[in-house]
C-alpha atoms as a PDB file:
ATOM      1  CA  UNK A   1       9.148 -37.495 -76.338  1.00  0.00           C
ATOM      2  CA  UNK A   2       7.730 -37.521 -73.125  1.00  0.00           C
ATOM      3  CA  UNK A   3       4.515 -36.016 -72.123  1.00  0.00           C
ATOM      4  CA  UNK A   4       5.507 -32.980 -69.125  1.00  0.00           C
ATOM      5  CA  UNK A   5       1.907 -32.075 -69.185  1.00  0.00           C
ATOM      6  CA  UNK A   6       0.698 -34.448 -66.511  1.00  0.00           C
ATOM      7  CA  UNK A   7       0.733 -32.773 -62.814  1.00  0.00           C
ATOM      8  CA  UNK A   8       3.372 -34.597 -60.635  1.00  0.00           C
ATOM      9  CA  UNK A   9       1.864 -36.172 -57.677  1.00  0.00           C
ATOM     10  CA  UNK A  10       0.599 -33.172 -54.884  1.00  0.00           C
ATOM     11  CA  UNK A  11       1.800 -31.032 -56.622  1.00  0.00           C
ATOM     12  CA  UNK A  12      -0.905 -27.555 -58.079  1.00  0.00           C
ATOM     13  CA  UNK A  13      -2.340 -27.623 -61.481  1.00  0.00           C
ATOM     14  CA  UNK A  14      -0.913 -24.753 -63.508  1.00  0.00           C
ATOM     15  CA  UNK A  15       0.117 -23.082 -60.798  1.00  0.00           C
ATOM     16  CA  UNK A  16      -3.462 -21.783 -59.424  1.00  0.00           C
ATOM     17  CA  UNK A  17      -4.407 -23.731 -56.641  1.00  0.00           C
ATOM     18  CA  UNK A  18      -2.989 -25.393 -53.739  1.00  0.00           C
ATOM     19  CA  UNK A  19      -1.685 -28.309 -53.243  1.00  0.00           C
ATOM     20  CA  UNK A  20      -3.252 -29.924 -49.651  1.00  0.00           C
ATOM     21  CA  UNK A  21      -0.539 -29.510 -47.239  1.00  0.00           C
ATOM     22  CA  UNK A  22      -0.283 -25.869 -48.344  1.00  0.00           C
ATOM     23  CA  UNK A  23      -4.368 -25.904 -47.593  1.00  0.00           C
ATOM     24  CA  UNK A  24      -3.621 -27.665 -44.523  1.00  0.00           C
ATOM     25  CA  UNK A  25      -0.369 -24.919 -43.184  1.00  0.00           C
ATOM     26  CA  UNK A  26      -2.678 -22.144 -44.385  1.00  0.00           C
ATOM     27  CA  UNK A  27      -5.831 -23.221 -42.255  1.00  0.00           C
ATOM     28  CA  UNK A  28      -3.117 -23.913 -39.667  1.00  0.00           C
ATOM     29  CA  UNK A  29      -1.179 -20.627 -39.731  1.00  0.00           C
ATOM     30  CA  UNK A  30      -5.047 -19.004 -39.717  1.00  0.00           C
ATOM     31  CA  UNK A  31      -5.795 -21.038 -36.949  1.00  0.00           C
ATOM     32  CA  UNK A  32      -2.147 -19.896 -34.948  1.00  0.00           C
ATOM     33  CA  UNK A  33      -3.070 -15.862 -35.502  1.00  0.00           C
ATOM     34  CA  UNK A  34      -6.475 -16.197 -34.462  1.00  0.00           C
ATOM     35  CA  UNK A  35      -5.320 -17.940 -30.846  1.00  0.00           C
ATOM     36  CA  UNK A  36      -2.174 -15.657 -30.539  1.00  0.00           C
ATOM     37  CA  UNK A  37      -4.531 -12.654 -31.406  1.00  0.00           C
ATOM     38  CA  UNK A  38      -7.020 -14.086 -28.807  1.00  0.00           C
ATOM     39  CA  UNK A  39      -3.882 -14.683 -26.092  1.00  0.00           C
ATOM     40  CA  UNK A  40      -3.142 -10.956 -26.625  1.00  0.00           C
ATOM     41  CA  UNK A  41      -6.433  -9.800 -26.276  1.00  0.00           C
ATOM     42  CA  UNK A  42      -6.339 -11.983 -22.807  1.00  0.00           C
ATOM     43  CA  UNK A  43      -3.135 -10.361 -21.346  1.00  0.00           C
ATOM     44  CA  UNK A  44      -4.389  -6.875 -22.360  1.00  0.00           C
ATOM     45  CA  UNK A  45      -7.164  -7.499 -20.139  1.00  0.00           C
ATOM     46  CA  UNK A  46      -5.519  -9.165 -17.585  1.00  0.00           C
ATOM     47  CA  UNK A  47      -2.668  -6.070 -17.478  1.00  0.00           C
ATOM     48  CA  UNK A  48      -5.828  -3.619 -16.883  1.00  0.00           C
ATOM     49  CA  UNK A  49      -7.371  -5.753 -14.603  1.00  0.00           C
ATOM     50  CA  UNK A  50      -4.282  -6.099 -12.741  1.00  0.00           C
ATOM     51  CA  UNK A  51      -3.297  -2.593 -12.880  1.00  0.00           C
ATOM     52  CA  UNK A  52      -7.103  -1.318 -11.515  1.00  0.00           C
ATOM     53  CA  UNK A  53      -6.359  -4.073  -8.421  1.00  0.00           C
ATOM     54  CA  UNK A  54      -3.289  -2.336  -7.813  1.00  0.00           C
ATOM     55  CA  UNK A  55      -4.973   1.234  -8.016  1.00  0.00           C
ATOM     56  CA  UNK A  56      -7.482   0.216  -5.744  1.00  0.00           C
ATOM     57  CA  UNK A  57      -5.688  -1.299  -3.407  1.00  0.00           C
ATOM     58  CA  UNK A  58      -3.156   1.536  -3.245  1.00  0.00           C
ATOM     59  CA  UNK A  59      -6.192   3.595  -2.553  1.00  0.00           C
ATOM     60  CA  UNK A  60      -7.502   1.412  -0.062  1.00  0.00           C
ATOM     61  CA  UNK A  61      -4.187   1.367   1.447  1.00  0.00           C
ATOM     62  CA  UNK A  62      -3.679   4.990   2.060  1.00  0.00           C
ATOM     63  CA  UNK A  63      -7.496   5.355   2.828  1.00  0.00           C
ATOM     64  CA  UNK A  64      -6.322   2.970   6.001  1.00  0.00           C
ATOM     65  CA  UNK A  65      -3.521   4.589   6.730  1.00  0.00           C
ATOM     66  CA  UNK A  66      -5.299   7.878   7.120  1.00  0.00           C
ATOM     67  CA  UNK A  67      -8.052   6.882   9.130  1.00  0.00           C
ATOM     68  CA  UNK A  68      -5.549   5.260  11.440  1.00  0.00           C
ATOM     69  CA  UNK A  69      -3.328   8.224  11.420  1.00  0.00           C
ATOM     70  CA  UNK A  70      -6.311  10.297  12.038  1.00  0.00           C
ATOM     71  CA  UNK A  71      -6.950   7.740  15.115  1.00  0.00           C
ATOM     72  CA  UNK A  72      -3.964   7.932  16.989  1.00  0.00           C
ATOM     73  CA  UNK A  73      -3.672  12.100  16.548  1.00  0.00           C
ATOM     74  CA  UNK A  74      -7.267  12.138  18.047  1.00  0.00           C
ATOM     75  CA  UNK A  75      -6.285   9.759  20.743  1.00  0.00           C
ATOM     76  CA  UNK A  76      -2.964  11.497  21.377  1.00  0.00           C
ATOM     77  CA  UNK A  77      -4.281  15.263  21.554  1.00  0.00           C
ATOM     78  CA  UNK A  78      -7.015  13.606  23.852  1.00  0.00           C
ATOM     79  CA  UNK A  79      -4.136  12.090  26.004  1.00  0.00           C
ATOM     80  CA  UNK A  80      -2.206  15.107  25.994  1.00  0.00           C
ATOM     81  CA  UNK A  81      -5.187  17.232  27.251  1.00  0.00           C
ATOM     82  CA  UNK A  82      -5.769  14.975  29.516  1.00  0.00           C
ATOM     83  CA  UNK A  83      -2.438  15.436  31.266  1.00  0.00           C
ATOM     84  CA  UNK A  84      -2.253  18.874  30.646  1.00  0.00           C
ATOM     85  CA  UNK A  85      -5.786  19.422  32.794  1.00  0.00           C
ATOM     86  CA  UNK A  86      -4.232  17.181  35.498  1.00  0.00           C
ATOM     87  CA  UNK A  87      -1.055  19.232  36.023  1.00  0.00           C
ATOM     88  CA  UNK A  88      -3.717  21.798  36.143  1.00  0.00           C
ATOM     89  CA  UNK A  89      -5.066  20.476  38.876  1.00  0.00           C
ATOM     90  CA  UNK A  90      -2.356  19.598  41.000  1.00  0.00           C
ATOM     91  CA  UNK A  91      -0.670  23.198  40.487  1.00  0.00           C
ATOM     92  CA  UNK A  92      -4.148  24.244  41.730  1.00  0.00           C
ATOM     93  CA  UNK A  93      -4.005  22.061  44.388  1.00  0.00           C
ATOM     94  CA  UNK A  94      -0.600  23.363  45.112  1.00  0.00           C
ATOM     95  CA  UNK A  95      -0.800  26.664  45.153  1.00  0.00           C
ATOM     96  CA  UNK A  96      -4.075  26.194  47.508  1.00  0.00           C
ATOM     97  CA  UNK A  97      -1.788  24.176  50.155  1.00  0.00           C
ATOM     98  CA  UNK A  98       0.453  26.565  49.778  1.00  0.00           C
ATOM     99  CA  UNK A  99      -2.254  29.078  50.681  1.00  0.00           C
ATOM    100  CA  UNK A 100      -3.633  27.489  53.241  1.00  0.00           C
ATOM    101  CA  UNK A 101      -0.608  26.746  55.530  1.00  0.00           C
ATOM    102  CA  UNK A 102       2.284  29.119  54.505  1.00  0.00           C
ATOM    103  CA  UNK A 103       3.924  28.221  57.336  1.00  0.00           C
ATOM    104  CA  UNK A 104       4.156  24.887  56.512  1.00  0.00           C
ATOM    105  CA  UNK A 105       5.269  25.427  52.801  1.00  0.00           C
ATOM    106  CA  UNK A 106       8.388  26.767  53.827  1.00  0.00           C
ATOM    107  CA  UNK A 107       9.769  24.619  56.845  1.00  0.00           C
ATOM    108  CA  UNK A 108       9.149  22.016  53.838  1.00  0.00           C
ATOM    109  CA  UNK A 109      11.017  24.304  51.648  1.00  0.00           C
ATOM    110  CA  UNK A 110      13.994  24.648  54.241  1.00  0.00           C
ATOM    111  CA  UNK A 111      14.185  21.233  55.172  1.00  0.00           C
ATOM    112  CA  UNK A 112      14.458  20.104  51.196  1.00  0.00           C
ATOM    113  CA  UNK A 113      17.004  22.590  50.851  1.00  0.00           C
ATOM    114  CA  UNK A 114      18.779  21.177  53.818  1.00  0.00           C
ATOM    115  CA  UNK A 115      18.382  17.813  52.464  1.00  0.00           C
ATOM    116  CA  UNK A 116      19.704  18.440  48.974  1.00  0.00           C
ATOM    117  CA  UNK A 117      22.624  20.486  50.281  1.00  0.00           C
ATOM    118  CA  UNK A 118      23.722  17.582  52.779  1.00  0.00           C
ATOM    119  CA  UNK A 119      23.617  14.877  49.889  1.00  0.00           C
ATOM    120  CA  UNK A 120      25.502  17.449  47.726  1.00  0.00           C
ATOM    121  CA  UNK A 121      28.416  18.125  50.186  1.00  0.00           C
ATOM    122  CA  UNK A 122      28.846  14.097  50.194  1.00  0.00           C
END
């Protein structure tokens, strides 16, 4: 008979330990979670960092948009006043003309009436 007691070649002694290319995939596989662990730790932190970018420049954004917005309602309502004091001033100006030289005011009336009832008849 034939002695079966003898390990074959690479292969474990009485089933207990590993054979070398089982040491080898195990260190390997260890080596594979550590780096995929490592690679998820990494896109966690670029997601955050990406996300608080995005936050803050959303918040920048709308920071610049207000202050602009803010701008132009200054510079309008200063506009606007600005207008509103000179037709002010000319319906001051006006109504002292008017004042002034009555007589005047309304030949000028009758002869725009005159004027706009000739180009009408046409």
């Amino acid at each position: 008979m034939a002695d079966n007691s003898a390990p074959a070649t690479g292969a474990a002694v009485g089933g207990k330990g590993k054979t070398e290319t089982e040491k080898k995939a195990d260190a390997l596989g260890s080596d594979l979670n550590r780096e995929f662990e490592t690679l998820k730790a990494d896109v966690a932190e670029l997601s955050t960092r990406i996300s608080d970018l995005l936050r803050t420049g959303a918040r920048e954004g709308k920071e610049v948009f207000s202050e602009r917005a803010d701008h132009y309602r200054r510079e309008g309502k200063r506009q606007a006043d600005a207008a509103l004091a000179e037709a002010q001033a000319l319906t001051d100006d006006f109504s002292q003309s008017i004042s002034r030289n009555p007589l005047t005011a309304v030949l000028i009336a009758v002869g725009l009436g005159f004027l706009i009832g000739a180009i009408s008849r046409r």
